[in-house]
C-alpha atoms as a PDB file:
ATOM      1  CA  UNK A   1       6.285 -14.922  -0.965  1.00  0.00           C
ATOM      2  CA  UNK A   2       3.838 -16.843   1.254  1.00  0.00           C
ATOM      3  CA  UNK A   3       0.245 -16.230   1.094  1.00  0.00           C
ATOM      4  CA  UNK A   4      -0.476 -12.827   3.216  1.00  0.00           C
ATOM      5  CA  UNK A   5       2.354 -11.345   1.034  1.00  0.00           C
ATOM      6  CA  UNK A   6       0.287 -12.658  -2.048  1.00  0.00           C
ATOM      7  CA  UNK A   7      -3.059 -11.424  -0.453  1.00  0.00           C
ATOM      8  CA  UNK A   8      -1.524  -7.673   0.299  1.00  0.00           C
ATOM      9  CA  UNK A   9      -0.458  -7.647  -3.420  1.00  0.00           C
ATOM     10  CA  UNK A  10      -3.725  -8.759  -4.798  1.00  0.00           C
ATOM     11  CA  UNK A  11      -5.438  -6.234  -2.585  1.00  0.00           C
ATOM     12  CA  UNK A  12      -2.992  -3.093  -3.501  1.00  0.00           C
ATOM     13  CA  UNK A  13      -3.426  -4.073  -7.299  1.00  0.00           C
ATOM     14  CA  UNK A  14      -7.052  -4.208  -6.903  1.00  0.00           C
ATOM     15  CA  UNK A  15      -7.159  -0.625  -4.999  1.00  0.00           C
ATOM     16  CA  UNK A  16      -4.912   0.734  -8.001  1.00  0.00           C
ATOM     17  CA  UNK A  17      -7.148  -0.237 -10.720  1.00  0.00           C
ATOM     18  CA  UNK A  18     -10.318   0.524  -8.885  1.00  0.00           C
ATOM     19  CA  UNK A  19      -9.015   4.376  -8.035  1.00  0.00           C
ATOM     20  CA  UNK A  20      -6.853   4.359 -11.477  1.00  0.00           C
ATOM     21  CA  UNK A  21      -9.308   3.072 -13.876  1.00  0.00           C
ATOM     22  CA  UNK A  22     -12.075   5.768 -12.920  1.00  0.00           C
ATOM     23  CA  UNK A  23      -9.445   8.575 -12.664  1.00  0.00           C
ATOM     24  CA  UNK A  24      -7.626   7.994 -16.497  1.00  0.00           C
ATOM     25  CA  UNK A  25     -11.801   7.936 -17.496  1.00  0.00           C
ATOM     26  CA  UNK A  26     -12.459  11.157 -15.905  1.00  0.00           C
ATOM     27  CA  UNK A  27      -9.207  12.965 -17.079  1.00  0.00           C
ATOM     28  CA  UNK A  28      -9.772  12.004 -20.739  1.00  0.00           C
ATOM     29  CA  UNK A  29     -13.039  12.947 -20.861  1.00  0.00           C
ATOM     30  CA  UNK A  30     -12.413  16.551 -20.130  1.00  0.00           C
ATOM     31  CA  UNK A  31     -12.393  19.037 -22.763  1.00  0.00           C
ATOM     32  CA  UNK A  32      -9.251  20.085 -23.946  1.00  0.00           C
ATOM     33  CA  UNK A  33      -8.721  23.574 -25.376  1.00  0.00           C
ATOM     34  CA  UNK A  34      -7.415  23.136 -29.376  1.00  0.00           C
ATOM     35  CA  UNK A  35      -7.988  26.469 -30.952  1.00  0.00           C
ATOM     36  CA  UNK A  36      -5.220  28.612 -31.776  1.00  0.00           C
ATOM     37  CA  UNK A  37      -3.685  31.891 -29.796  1.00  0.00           C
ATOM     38  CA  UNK A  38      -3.394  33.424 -32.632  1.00  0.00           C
ATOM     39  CA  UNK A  39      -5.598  36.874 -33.350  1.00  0.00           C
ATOM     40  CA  UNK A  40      -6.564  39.047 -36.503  1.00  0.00           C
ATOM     41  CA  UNK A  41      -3.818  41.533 -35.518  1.00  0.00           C
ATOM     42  CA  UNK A  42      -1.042  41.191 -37.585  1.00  0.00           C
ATOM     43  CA  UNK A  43      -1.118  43.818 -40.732  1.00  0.00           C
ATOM     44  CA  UNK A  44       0.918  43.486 -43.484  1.00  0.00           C
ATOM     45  CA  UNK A  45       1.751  47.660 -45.133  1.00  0.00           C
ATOM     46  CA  UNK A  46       3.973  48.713 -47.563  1.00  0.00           C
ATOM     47  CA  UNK A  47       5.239  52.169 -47.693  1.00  0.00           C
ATOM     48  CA  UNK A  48       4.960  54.706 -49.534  1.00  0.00           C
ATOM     49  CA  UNK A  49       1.562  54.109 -50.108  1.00  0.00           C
ATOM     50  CA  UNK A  50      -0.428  53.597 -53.430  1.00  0.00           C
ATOM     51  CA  UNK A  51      -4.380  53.640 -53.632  1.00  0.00           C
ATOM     52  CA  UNK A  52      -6.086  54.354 -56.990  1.00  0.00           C
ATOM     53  CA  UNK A  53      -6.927  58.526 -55.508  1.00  0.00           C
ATOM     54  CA  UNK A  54      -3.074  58.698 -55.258  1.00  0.00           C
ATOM     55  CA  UNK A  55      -1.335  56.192 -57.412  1.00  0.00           C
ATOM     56  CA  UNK A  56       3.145  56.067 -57.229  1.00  0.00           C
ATOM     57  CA  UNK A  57       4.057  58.110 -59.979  1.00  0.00           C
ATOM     58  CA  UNK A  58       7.078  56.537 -61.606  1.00  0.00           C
ATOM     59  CA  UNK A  59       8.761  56.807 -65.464  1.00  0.00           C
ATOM     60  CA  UNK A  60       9.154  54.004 -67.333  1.00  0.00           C
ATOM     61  CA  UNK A  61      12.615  52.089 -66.294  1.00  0.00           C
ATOM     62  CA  UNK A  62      12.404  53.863 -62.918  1.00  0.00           C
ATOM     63  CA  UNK A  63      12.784  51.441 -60.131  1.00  0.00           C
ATOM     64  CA  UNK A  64       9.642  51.250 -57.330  1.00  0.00           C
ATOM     65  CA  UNK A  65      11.302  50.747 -53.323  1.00  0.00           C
ATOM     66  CA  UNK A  66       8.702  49.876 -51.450  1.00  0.00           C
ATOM     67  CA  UNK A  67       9.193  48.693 -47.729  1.00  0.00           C
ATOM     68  CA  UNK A  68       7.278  45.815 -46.538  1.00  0.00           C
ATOM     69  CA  UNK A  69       6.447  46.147 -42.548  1.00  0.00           C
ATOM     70  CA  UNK A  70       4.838  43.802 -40.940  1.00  0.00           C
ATOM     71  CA  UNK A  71       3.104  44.883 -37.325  1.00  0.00           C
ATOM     72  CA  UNK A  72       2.317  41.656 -35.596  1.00  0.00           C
ATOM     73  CA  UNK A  73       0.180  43.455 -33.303  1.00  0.00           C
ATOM     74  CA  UNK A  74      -0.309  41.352 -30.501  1.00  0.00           C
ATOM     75  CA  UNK A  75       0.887  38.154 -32.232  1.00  0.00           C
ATOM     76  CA  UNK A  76       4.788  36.555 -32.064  1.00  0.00           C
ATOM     77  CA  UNK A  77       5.469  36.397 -35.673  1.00  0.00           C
ATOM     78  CA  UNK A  78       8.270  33.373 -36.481  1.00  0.00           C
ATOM     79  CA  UNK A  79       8.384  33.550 -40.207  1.00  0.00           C
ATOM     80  CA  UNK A  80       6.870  36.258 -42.906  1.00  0.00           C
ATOM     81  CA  UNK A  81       5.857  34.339 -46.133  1.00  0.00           C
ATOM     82  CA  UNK A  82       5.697  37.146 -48.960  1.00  0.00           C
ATOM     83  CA  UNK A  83       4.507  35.994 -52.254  1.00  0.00           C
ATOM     84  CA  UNK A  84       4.337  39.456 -54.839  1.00  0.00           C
ATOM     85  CA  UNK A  85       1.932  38.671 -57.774  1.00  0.00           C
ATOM     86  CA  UNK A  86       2.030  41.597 -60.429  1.00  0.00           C
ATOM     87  CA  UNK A  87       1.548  41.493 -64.592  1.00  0.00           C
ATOM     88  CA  UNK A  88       5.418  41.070 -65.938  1.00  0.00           C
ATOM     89  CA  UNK A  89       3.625  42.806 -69.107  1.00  0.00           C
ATOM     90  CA  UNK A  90       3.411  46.494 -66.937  1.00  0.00           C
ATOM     91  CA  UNK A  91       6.538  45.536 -63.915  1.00  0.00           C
ATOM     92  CA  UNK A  92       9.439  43.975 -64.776  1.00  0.00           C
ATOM     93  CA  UNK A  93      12.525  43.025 -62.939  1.00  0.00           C
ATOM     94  CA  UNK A  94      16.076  43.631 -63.650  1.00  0.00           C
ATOM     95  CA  UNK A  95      17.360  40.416 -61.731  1.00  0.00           C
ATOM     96  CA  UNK A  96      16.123  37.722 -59.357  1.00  0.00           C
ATOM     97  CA  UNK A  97      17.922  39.850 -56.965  1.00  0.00           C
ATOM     98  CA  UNK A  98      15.992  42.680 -57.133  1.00  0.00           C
ATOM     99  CA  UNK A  99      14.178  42.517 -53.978  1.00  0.00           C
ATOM    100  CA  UNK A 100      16.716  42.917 -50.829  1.00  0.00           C
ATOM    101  CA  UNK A 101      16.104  42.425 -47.602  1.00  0.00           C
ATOM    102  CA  UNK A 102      17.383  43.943 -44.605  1.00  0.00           C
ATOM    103  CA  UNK A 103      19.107  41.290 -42.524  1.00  0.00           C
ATOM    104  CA  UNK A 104      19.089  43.509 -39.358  1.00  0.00           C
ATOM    105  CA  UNK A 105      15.595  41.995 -38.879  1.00  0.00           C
ATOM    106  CA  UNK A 106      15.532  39.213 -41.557  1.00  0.00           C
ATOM    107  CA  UNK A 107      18.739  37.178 -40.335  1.00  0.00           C
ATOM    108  CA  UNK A 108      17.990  34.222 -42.509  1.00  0.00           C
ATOM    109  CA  UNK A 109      15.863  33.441 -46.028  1.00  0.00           C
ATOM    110  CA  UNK A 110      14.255  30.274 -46.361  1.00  0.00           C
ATOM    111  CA  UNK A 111      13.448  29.460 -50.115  1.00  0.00           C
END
């Protein structure tokens, strides 16, 4: 390389960092959108119903079916989490595998 080879090199170098330099500054400080997509849409029902006006009448040793939907509204909904807290001294459960899910629309069970 003799010198005007050296001297274009030099130059183009300089015009990269003098138009890249001020364009990387610019582009990182623009504000960049974190939040979430997600709304307060999904609700979580189970059916039949049971409020403390109109309670599930049941004998003792019956079994309660209740059917857990979940509308996700206008959310995409990848996984449902259910955790069921009640008093083992009033409900209690025959088996672990008392609760059954429909595979239709739960395909697989994480644990």
């Amino acid at each position: 390389m003799n010198v005007n080879g050296k001297k274009i090199f030099l130059v183009g170098f300089l015009v990269v960092l003098l138009v890249g330099i001020p364009l990387t500054v610019y582009l990182l400080q623009q504000q960049q959108e974190v939040r979430s997509r997600a709304e307060k849409a999904t609700i979580i029902t189970f059916t039949p119903d049971s409020t403390q006006a109109a309670p599930i009448q049941k004998k003792v040793g019956d079994s309660i079916e209740l059917d857990v939907n979940v509308d996700p509204g206008k959310n995409l909904v990848s996984f449902v989490k259910l955790i069921i807290i009640y008093d083992p001294e009033v409900v209690a459960t025959a088996s672990a595998n008392s609760f059954q899910l429909i595979i239709k629309y739960f395909p697989s069970v994480l644990y």
